[in-house]
N, C-alpha and C. Protein backbone atom coordinates (compact mmCIF):
# COMPACT_ATOMS: atom_id res chain seq x y z
N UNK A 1 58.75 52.79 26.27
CA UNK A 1 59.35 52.18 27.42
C UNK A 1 58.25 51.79 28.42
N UNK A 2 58.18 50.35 29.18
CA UNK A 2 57.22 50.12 30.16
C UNK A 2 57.84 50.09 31.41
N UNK A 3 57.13 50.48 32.06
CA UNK A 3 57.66 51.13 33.92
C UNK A 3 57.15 49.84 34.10
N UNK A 4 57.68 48.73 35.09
CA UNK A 4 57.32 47.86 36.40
C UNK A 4 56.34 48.73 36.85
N UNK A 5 55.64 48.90 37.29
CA UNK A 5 54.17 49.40 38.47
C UNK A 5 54.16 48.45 39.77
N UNK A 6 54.65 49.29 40.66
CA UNK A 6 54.35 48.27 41.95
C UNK A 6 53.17 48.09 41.79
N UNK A 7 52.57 47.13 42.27
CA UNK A 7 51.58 46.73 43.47
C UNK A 7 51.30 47.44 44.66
N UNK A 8 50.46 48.15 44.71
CA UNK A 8 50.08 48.79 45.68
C UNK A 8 49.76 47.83 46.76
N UNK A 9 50.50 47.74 48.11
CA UNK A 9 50.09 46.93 49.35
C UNK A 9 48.92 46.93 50.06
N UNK A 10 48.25 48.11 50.10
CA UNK A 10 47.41 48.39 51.03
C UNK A 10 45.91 46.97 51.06
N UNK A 11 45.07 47.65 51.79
CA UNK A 11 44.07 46.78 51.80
C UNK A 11 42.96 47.78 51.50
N UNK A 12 41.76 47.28 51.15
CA UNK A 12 40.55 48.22 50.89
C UNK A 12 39.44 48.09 52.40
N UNK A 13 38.73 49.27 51.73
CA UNK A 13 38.26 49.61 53.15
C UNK A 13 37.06 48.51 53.71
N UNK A 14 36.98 48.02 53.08
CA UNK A 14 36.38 46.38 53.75
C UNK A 14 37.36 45.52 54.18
N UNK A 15 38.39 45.48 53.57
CA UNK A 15 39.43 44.55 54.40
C UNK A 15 39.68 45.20 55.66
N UNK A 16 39.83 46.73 55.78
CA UNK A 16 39.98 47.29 56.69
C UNK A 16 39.02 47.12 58.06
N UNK A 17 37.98 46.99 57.37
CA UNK A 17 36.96 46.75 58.39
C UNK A 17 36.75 45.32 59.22
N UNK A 18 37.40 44.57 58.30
CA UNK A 18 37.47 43.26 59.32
C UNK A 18 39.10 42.92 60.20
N UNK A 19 39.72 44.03 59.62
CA UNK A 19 40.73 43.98 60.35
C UNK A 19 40.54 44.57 61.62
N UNK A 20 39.88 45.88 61.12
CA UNK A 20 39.61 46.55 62.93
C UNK A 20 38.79 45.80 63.82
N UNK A 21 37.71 44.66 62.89
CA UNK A 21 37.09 43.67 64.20
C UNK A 21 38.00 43.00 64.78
N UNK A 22 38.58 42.26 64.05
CA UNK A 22 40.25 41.46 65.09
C UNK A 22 40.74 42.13 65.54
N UNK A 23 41.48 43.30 65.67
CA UNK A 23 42.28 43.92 66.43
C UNK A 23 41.26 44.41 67.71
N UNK A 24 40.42 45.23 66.94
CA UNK A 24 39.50 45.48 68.41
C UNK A 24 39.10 44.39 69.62
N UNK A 25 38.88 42.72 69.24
CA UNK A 25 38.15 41.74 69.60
C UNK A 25 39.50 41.03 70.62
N UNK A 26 40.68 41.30 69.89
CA UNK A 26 41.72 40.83 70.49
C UNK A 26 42.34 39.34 70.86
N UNK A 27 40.99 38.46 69.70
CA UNK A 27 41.48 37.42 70.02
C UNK A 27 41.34 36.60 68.50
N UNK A 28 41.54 35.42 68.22
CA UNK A 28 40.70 34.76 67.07
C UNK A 28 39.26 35.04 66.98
N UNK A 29 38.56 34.97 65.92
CA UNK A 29 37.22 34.63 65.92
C UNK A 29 36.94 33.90 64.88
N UNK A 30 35.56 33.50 64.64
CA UNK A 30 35.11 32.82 63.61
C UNK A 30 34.72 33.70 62.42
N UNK A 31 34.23 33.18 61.37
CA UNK A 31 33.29 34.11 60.28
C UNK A 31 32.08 34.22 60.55
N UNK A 32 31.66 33.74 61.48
CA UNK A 32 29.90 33.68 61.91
C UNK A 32 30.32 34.91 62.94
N UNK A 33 31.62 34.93 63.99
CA UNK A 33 31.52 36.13 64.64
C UNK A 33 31.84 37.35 64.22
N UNK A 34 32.74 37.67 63.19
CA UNK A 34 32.72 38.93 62.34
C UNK A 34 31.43 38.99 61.68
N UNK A 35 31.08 38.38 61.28
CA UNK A 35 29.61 38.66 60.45
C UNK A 35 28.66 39.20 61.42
N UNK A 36 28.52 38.58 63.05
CA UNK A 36 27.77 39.05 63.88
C UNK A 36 28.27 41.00 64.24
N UNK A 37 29.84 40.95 64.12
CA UNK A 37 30.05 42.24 64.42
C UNK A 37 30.05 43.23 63.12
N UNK A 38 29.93 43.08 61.77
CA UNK A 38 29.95 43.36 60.90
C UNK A 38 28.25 42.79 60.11
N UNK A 39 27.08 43.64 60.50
CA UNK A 39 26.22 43.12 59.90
C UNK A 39 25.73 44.09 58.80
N UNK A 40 26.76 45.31 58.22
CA UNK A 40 26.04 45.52 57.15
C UNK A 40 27.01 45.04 56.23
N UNK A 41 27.96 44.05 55.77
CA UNK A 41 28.03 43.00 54.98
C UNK A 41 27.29 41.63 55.44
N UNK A 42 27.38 41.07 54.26
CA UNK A 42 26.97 39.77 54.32
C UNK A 42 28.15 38.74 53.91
N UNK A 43 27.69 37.53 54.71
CA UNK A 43 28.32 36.70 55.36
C UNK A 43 29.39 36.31 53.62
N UNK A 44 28.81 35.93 52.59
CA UNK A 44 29.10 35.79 51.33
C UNK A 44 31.16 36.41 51.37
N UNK A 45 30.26 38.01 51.15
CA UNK A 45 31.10 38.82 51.07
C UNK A 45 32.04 38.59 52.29
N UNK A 46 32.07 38.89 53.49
CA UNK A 46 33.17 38.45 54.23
C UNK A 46 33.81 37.30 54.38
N UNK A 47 33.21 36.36 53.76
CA UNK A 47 34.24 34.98 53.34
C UNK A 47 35.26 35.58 52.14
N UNK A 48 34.52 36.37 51.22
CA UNK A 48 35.69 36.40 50.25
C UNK A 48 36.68 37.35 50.67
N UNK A 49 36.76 38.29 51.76
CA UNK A 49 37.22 39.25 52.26
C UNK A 49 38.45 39.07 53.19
N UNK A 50 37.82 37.35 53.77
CA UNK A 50 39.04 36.47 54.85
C UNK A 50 39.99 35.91 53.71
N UNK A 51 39.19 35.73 52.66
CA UNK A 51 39.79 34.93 51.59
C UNK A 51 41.47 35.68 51.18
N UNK A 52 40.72 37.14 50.59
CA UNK A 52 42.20 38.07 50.36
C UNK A 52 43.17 38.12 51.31
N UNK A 53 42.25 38.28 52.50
CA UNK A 53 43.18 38.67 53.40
C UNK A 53 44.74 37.56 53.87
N UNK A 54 43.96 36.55 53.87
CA UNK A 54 44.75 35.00 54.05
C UNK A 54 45.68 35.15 52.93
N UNK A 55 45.23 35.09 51.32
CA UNK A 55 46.45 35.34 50.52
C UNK A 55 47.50 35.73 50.96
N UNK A 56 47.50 37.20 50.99
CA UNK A 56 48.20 38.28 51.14
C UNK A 56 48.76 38.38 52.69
N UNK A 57 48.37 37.10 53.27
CA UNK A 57 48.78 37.20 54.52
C UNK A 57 48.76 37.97 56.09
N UNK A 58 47.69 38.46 55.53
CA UNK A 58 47.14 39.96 57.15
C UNK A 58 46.66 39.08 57.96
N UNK A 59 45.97 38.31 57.87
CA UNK A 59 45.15 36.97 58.87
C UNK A 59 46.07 35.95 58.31
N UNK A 60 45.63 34.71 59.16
CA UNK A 60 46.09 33.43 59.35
C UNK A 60 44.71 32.47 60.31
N UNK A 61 44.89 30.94 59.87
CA UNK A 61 43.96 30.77 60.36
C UNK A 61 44.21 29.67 61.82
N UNK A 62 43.85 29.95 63.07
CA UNK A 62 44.84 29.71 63.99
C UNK A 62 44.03 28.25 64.47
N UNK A 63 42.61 28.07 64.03
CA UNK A 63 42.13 26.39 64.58
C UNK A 63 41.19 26.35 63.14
N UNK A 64 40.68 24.73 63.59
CA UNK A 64 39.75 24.45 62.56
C UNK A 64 38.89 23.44 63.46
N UNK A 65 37.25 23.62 63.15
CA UNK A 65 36.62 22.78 64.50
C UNK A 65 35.67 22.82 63.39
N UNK A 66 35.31 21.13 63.79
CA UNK A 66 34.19 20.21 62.63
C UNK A 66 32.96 20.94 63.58
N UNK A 67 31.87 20.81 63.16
CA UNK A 67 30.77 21.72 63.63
C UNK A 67 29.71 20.88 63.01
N UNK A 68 29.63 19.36 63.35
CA UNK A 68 28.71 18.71 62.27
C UNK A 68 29.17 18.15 60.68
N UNK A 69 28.87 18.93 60.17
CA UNK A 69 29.25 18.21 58.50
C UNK A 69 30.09 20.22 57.72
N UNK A 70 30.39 20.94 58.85
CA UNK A 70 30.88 22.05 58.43
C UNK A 70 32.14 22.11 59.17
N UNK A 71 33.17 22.50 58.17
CA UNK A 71 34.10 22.67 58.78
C UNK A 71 34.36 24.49 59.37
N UNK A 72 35.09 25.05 60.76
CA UNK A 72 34.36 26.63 60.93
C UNK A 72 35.95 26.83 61.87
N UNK A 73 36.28 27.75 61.36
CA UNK A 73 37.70 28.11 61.23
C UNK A 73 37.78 29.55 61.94
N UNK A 74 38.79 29.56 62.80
CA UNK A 74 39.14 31.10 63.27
C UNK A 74 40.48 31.58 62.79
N UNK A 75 40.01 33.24 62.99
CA UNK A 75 41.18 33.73 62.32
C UNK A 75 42.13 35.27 63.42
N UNK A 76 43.29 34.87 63.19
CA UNK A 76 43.79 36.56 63.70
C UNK A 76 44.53 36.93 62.70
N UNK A 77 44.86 37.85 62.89
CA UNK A 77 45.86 39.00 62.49
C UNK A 77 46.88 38.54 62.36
N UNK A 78 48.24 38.86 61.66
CA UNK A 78 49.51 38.40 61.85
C UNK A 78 49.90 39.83 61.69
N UNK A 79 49.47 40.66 61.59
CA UNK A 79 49.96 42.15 61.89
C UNK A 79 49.37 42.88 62.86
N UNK A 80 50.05 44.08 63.51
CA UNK A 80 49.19 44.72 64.14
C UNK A 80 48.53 45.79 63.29
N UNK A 81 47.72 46.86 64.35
CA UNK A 81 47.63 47.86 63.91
C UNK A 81 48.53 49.15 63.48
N UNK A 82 49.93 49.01 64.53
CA UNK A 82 51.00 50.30 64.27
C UNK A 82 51.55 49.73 63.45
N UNK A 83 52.28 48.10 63.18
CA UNK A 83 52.66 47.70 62.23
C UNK A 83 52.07 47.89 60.38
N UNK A 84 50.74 47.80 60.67
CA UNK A 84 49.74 48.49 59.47
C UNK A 84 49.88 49.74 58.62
N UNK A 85 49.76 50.10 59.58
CA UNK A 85 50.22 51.94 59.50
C UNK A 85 51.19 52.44 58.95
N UNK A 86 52.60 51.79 60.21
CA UNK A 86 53.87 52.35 59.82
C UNK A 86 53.74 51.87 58.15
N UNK A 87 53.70 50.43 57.75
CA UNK A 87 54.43 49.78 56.50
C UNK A 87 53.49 50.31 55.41
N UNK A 88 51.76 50.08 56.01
CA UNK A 88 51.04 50.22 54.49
C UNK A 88 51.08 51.81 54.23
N UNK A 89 50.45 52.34 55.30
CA UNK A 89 49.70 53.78 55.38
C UNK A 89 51.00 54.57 55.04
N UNK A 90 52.24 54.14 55.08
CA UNK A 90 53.06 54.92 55.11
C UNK A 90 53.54 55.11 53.22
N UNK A 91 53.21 53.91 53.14
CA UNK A 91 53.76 53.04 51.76
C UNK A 91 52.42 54.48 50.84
N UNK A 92 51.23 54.15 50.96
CA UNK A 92 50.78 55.23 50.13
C UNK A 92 50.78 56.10 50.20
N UNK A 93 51.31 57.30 51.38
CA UNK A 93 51.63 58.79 51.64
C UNK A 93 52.47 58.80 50.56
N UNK A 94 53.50 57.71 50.56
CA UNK A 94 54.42 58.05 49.43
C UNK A 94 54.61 58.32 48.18
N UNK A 95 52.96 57.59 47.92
CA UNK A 95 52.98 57.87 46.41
C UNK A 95 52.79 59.56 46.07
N UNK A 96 52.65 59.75 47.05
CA UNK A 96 52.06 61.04 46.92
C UNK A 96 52.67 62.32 47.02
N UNK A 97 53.69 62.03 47.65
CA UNK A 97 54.81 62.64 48.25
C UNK A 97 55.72 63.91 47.33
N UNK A 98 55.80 62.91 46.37
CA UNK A 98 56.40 64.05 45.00
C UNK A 98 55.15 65.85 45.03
N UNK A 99 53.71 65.67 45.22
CA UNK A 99 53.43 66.51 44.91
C UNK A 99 53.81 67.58 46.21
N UNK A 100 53.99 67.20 47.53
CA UNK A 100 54.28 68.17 48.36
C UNK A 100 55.96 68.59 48.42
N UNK A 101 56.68 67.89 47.44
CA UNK A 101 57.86 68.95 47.41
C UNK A 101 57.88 69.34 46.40
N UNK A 102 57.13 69.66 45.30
CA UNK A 102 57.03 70.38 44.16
C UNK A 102 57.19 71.87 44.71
């Protein structure tokens, strides 16, 4: 017999980390300004990091401004932080849950 397997929601702890720059920053920013607040990744890596995040919908991208022959895009949150918590953080306690009422 094969079980469905959710999908685990959460985000990893690099997604996490550019989430706490937006929430902390409180406003849009660019990828040149997370990269400035996040300098032990590289810039590479946090493009692909906005990348997931946009999928999956945690960011959104709120302008887009030509910059020369580059196009340079800001991003926020479409969640908060308690919203985070309650849905994701809560979502994996659960998996877990069976072993504390054993």
């Amino acid at each position: 017999m094969v079980k469905n397997k959710k999908k685990q929601p959460s985000i990893s702890p690099r997604e996490v980390d550019v989430m706490n720059t937006l929430w902390e920053e409180g406003k849009p920013l660019m990828e040149s300004e997370i990269c400035e607040r996040l300098p032990k990744l590289k810039s590479d890596k946090i493009r692909r990091l906005l990348e997931k995040l946009l999928q999956r919908e945690f960011i959104e991208v709120i302008e887009t401004v030509e910059d020369g022959t580059v196009l340079k895009r800001s991003y926020s949150t479409m969640i908060t932080p308690e919203e985070y918590t309650a849905k994701y953080v809560h979502f994996k306690m659960s998996n877990y849950s069976w072993f504390i009422l054993k």
